[in-house]
N, C-alpha and C. Protein backbone atom coordinates (compact mmCIF):
# COMPACT_ATOMS: atom_id res chain seq x y z
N UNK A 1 12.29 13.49 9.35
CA UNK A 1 12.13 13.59 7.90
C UNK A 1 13.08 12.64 7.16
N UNK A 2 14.40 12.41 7.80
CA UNK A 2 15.76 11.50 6.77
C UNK A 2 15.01 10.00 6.74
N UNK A 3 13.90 9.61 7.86
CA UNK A 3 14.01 8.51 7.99
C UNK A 3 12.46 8.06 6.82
N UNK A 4 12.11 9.28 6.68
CA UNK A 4 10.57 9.16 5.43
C UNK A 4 11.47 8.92 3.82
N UNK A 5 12.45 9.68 4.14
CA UNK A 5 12.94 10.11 2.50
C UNK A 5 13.48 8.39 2.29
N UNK A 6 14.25 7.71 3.86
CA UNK A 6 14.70 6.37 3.58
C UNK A 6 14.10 5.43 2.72
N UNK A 7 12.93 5.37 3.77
CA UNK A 7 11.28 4.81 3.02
C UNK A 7 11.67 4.68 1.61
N UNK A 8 11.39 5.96 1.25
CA UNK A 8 11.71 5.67 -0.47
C UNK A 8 12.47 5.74 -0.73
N UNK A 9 13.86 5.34 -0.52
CA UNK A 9 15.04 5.18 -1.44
C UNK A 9 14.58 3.37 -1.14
N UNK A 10 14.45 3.00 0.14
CA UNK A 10 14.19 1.25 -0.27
C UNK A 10 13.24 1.05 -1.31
N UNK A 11 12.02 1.68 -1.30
CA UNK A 11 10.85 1.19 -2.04
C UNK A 11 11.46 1.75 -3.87
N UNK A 12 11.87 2.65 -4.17
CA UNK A 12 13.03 2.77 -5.35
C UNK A 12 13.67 1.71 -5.82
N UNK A 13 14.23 1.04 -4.62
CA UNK A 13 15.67 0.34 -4.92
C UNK A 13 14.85 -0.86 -5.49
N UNK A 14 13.90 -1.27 -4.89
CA UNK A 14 13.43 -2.57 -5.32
C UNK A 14 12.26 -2.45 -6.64
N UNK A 15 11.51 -0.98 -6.56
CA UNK A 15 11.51 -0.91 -8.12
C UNK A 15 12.55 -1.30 -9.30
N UNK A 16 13.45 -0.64 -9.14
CA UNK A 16 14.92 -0.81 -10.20
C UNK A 16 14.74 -2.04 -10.05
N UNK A 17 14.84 -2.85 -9.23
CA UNK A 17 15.51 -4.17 -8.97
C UNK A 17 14.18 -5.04 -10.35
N UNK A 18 12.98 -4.49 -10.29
CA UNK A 18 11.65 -4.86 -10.62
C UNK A 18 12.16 -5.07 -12.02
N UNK A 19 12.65 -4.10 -12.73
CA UNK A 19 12.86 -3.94 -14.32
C UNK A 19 13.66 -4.86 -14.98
N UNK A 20 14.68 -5.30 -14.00
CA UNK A 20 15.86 -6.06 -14.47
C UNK A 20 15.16 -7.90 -14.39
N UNK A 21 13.89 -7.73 -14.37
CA UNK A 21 13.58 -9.46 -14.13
C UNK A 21 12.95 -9.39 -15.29
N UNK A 22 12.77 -10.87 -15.73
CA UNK A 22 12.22 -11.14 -17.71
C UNK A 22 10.90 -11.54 -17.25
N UNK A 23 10.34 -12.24 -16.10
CA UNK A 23 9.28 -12.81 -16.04
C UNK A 23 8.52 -11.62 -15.14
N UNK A 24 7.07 -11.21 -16.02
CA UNK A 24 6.24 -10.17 -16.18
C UNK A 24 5.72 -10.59 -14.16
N UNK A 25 5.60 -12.06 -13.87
CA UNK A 25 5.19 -12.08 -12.69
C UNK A 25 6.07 -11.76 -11.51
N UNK A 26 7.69 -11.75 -11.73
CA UNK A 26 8.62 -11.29 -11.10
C UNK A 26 8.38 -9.73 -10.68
N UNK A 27 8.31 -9.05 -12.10
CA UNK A 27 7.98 -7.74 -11.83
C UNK A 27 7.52 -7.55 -11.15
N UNK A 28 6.00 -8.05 -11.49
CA UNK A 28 4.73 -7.37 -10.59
C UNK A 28 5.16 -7.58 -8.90
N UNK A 29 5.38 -8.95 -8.66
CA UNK A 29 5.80 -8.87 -7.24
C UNK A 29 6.98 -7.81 -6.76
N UNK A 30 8.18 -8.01 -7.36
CA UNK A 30 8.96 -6.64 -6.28
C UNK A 30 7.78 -5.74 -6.49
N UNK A 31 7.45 -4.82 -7.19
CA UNK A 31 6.50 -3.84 -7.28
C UNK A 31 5.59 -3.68 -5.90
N UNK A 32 5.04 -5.07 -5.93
CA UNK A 32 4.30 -5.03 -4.62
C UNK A 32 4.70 -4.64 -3.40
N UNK A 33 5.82 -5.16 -3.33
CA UNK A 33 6.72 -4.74 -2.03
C UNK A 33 7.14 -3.26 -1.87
N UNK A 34 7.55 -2.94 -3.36
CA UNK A 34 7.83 -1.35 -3.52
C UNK A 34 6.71 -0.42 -3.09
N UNK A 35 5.36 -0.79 -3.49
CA UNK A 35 4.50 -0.12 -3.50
C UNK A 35 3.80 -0.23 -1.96
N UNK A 36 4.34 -1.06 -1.41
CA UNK A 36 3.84 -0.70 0.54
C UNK A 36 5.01 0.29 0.65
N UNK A 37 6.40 0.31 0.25
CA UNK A 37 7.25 1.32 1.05
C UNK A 37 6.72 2.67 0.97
N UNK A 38 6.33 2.80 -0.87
CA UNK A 38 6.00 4.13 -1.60
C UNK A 38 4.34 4.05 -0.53
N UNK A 39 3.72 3.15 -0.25
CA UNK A 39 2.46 3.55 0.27
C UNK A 39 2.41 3.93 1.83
N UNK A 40 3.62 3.88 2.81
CA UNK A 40 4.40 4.36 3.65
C UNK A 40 4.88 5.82 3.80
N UNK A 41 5.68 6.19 2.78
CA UNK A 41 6.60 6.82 2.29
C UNK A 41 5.24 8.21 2.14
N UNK A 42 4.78 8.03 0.95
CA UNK A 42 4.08 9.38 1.05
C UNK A 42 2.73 9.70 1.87
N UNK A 43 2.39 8.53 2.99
CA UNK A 43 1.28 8.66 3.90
C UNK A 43 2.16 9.75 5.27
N UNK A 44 3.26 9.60 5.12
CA UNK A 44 4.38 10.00 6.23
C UNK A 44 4.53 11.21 5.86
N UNK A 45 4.55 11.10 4.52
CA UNK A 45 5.07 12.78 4.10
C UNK A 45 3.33 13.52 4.19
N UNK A 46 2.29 13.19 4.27
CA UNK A 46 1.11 13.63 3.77
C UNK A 46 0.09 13.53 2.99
N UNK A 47 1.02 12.79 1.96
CA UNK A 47 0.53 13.00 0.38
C UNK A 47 -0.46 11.42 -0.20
N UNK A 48 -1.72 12.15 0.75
CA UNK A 48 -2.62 10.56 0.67
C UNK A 48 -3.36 10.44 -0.35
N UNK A 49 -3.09 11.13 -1.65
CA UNK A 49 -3.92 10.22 -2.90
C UNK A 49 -2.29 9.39 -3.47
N UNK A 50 -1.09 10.20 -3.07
CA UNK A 50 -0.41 9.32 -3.62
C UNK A 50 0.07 8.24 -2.72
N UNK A 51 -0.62 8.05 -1.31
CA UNK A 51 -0.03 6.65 -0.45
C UNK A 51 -1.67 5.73 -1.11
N UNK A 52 -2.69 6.30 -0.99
CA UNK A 52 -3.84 5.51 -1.26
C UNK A 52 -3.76 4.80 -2.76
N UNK A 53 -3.26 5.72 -4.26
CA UNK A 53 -3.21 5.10 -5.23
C UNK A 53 -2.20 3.93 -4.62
N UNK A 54 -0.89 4.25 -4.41
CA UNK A 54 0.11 3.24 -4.13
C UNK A 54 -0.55 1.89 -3.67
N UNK A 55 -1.56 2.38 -2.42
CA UNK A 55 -1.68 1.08 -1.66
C UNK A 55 -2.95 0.22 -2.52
N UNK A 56 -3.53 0.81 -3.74
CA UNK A 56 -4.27 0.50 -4.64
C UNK A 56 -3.31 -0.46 -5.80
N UNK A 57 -1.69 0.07 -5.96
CA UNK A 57 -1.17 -0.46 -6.80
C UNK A 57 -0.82 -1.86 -6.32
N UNK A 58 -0.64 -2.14 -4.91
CA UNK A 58 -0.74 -3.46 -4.42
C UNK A 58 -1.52 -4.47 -4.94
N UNK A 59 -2.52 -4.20 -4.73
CA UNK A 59 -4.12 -5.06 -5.20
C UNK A 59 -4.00 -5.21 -6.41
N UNK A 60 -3.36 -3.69 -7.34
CA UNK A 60 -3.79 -4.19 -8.90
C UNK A 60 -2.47 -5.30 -9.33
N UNK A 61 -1.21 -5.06 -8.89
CA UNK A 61 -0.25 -5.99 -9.08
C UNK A 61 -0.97 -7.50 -8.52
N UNK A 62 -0.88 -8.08 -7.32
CA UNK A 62 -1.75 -9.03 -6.86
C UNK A 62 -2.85 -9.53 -7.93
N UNK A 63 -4.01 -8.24 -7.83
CA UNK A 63 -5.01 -9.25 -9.13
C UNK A 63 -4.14 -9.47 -10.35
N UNK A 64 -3.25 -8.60 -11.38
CA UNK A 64 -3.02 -9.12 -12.41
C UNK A 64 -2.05 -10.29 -12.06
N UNK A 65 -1.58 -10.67 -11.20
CA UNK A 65 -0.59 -12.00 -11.63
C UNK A 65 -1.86 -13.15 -11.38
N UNK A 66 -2.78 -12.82 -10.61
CA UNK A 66 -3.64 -13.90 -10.37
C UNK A 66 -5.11 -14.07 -11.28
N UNK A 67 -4.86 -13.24 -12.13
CA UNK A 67 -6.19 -13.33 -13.38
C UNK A 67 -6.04 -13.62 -14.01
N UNK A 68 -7.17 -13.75 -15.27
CA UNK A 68 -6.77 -14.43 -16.75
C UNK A 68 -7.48 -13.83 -17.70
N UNK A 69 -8.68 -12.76 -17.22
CA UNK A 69 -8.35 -11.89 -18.25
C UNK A 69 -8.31 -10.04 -17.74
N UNK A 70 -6.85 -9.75 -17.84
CA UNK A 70 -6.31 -8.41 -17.10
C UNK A 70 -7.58 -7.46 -17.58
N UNK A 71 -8.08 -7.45 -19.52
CA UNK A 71 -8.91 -6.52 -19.19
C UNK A 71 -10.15 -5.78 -18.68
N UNK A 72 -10.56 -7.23 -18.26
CA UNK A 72 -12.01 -6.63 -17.14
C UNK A 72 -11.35 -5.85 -16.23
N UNK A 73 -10.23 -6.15 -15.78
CA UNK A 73 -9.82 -5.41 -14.29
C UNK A 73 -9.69 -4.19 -14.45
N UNK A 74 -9.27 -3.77 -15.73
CA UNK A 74 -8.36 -2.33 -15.75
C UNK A 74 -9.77 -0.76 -15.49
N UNK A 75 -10.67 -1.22 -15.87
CA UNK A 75 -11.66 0.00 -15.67
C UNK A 75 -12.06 -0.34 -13.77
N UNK A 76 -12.07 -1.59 -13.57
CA UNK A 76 -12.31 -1.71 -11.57
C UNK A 76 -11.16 -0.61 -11.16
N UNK A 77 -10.42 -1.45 -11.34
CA UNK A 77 -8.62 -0.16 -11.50
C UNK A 77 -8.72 1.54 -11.19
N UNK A 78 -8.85 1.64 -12.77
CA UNK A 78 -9.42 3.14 -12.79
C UNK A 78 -10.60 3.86 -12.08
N UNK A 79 -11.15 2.78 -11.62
CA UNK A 79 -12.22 3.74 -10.99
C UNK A 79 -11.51 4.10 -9.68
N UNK A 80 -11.37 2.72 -8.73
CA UNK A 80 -10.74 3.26 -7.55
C UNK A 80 -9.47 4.16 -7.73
N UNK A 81 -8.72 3.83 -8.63
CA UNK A 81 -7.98 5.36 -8.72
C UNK A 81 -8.65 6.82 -8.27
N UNK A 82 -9.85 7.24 -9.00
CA UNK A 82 -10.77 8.15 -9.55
C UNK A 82 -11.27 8.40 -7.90
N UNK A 83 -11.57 7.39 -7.57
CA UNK A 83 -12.78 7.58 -6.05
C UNK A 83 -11.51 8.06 -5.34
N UNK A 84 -9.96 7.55 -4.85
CA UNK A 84 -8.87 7.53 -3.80
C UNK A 84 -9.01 8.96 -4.04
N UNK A 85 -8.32 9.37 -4.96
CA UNK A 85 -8.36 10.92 -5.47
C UNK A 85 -9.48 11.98 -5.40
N UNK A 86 -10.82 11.64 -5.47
CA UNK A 86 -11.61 12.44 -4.92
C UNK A 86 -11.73 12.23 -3.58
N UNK A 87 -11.37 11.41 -2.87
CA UNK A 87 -11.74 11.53 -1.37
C UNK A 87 -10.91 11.97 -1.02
N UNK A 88 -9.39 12.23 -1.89
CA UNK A 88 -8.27 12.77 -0.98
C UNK A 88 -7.93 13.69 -1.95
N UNK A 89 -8.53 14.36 -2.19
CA UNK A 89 -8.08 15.41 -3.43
C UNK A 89 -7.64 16.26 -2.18
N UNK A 90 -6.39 17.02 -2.89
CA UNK A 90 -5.45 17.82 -2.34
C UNK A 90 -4.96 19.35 -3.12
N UNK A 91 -5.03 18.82 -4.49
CA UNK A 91 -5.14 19.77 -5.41
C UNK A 91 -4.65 19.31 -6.87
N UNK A 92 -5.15 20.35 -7.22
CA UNK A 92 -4.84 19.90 -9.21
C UNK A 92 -3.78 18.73 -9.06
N UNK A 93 -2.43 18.85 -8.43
CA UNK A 93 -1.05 17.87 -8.23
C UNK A 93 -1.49 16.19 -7.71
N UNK A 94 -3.01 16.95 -7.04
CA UNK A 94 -3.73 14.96 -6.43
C UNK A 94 -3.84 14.14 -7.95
N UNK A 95 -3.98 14.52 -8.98
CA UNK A 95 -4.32 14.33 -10.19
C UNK A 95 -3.77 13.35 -10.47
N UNK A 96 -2.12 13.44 -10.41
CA UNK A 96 -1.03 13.06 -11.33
C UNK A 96 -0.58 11.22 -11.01
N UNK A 97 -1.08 11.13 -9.48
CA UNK A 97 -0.78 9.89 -9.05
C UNK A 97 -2.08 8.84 -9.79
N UNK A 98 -3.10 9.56 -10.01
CA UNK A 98 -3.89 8.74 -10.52
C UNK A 98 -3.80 8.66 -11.97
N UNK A 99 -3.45 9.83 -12.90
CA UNK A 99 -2.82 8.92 -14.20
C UNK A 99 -1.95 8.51 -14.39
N UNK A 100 -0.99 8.64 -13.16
CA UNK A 100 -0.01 7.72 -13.98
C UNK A 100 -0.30 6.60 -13.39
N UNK A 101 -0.97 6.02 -12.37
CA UNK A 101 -1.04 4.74 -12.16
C UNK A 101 -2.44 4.28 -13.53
N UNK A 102 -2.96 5.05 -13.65
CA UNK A 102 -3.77 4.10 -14.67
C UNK A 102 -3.19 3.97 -16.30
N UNK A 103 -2.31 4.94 -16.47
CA UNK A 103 -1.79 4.63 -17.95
C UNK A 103 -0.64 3.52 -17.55
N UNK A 104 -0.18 3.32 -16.22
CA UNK A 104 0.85 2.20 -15.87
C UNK A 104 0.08 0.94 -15.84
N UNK A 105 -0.48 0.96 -15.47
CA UNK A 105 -2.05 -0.44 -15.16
C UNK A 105 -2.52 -0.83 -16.95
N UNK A 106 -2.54 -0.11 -17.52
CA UNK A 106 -2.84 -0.16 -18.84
C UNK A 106 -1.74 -0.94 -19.91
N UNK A 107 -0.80 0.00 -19.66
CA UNK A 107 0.37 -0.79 -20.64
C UNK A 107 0.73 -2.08 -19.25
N UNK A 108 0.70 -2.47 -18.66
CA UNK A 108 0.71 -4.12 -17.54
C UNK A 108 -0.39 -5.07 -18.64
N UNK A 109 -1.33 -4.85 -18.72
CA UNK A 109 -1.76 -5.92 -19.57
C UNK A 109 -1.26 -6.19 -20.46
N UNK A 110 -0.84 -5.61 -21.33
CA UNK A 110 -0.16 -6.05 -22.41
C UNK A 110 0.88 -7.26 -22.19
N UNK A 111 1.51 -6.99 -21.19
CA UNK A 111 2.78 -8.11 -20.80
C UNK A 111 3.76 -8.15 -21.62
N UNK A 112 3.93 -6.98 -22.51
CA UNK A 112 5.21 -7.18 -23.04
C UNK A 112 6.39 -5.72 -22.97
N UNK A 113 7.71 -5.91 -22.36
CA UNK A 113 8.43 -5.15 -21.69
C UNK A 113 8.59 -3.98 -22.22
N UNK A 114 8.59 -3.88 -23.99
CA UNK A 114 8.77 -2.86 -23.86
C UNK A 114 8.12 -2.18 -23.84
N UNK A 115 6.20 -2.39 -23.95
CA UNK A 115 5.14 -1.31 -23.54
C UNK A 115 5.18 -1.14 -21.92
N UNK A 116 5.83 -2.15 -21.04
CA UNK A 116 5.88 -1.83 -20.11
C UNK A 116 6.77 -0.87 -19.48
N UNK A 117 7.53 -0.69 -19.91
CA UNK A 117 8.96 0.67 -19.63
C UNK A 117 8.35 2.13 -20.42
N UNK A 118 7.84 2.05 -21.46
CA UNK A 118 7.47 3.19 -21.82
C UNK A 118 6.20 3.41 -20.89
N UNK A 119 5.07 2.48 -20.30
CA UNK A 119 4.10 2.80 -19.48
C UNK A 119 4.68 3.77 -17.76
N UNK A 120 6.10 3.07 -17.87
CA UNK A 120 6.72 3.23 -16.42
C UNK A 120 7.94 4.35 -16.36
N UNK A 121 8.30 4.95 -17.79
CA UNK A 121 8.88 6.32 -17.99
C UNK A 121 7.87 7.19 -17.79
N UNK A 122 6.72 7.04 -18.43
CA UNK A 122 4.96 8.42 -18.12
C UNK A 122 4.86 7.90 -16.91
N UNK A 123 4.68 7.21 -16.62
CA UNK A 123 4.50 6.75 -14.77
C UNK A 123 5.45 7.50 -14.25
N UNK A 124 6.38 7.67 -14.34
CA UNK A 124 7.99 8.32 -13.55
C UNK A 124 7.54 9.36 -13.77
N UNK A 125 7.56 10.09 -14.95
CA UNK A 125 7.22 11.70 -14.57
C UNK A 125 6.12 12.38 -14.00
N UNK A 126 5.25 11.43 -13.65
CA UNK A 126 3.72 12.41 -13.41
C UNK A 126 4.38 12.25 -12.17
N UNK A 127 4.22 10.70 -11.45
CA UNK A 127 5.17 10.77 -10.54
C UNK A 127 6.07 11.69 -9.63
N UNK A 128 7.37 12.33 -10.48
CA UNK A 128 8.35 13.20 -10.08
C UNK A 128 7.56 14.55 -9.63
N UNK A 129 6.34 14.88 -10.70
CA UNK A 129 5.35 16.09 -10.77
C UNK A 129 4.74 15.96 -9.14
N UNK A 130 3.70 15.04 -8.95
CA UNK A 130 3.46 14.86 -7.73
C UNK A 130 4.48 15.13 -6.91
N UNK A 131 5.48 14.51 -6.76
CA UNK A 131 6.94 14.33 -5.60
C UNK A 131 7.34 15.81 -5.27
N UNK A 132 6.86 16.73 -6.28
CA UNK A 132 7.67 18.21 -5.90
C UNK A 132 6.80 18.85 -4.87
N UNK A 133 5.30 18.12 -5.43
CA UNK A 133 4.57 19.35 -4.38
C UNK A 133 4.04 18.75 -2.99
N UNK A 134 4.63 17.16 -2.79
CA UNK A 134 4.60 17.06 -1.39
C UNK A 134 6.05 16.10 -0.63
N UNK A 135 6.88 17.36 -1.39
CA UNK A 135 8.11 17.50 -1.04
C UNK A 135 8.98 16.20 -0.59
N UNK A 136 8.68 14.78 -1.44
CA UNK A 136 9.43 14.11 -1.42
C UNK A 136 11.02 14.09 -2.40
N UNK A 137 11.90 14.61 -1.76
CA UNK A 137 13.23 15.03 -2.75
C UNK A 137 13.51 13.42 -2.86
N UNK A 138 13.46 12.71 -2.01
CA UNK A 138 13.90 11.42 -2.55
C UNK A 138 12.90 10.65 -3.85
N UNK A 139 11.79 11.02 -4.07
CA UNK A 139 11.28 10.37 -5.09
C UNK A 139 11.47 11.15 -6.06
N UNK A 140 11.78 12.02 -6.33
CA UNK A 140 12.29 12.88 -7.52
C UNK A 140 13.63 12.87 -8.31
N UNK A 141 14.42 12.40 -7.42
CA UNK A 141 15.48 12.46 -7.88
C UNK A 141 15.42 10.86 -7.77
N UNK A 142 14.75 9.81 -7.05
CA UNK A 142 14.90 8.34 -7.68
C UNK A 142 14.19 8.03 -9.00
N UNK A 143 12.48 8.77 -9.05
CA UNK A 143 12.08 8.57 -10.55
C UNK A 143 12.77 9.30 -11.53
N UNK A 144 13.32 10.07 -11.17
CA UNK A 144 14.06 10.85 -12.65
C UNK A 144 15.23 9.58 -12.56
N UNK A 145 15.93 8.94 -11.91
CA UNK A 145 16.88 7.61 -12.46
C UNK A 145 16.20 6.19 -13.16
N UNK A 146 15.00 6.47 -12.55
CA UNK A 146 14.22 5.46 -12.78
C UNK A 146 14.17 5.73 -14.11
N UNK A 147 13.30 6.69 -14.82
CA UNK A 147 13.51 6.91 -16.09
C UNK A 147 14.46 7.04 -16.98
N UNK A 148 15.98 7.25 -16.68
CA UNK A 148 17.09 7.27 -17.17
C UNK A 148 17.38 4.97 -17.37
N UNK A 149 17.11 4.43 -16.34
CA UNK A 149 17.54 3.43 -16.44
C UNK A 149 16.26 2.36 -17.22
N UNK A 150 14.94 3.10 -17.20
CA UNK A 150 14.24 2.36 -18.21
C UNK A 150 14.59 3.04 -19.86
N UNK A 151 14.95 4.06 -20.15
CA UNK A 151 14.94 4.56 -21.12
C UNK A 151 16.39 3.53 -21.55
N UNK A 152 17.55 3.48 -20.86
CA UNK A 152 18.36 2.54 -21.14
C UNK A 152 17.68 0.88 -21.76
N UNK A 153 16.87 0.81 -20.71
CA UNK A 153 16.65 -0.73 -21.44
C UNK A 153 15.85 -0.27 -22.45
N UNK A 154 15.09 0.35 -23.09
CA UNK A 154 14.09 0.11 -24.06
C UNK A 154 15.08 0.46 -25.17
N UNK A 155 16.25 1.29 -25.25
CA UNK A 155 17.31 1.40 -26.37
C UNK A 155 17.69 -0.05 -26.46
N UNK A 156 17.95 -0.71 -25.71
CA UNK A 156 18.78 -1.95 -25.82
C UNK A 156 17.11 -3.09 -26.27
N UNK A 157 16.54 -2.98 -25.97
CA UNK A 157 15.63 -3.65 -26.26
C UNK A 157 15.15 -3.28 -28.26
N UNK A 158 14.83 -2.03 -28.04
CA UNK A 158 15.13 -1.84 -29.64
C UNK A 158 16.08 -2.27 -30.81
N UNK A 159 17.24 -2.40 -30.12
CA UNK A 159 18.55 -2.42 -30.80
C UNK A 159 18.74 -4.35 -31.21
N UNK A 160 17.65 -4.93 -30.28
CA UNK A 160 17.74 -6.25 -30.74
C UNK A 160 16.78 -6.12 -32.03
């Protein structure tokens, strides 16, 4: 089990690492990388609508740095969200990985940081919601920092 919870403290670490870059295509890539650990991480623990969205968030990071116009993609997006989750519905809690990856996928087009941190604080908590009921303690207590350290930048981002 110490060596699943590891999983996601790397795939965490390089989220954080994700926020602190200015160029929207920087992001998306750590993300990518984050999102094989997180798509690791909760296939290990069980929790396969949230390793399948994850390994969905790959592709959608990938297509948006390589498109030109993000919003055709975002309903392709949402659907496979929609299908991962019914084929792996688990219970009401299968839910949560799929909105928050699609209200996260949503504020990404935009391309500008600070709709992107508020997209990725609601991302963090549905997130943490999922994390309780297939008992990842390490993603719960990394998205609840996660949200503490985006809520930091979007004060400082305001304050300019």
């Amino acid at each position: 089990m110490f060596y699943i919870q590891l999983i996601g403290i790397l795939a965490f670490c390089i989220l954080v690492l994700s926020f602190y870059k200015k160029d929207t295509v920087m992001i998306l890539t750590y993300q990518i990388t984050s999102n094989f650990g997180y798509t690791v991480h909760y296939f290990l623990l069980g929790g396969l609508s949230g390793a399948f969205c994850s390994l969905i968030g790959i592709f959608r990071n990938i297509t948006l740095i390589k498109s030109n116009n993000n919003k055709i993609i975002v309903p392709i997006f949402i659907f496979l969200y929609l299908l991962v989750t019914i084929i792996f519905y688990e219970g009401i809690y299968s839910l949560f990985p799929m909105i928050a990856n699609s209200i996260y996928l949503i504020t990404l087009i935009y391309k500008k940081k600070k709709t992107l941190l508020i997209g990725a604080i609601i991302s963090s908590s549905l997130w943490i919601l999922y994390s309780v009921f297939v008992s990842s303690y390490v993603s719960i207590l990394t998205e609840s920092i996660l949200i503490i350290s985006n809520t930091i930048q979007l004060i400082k981002i305001n304050k300019k």
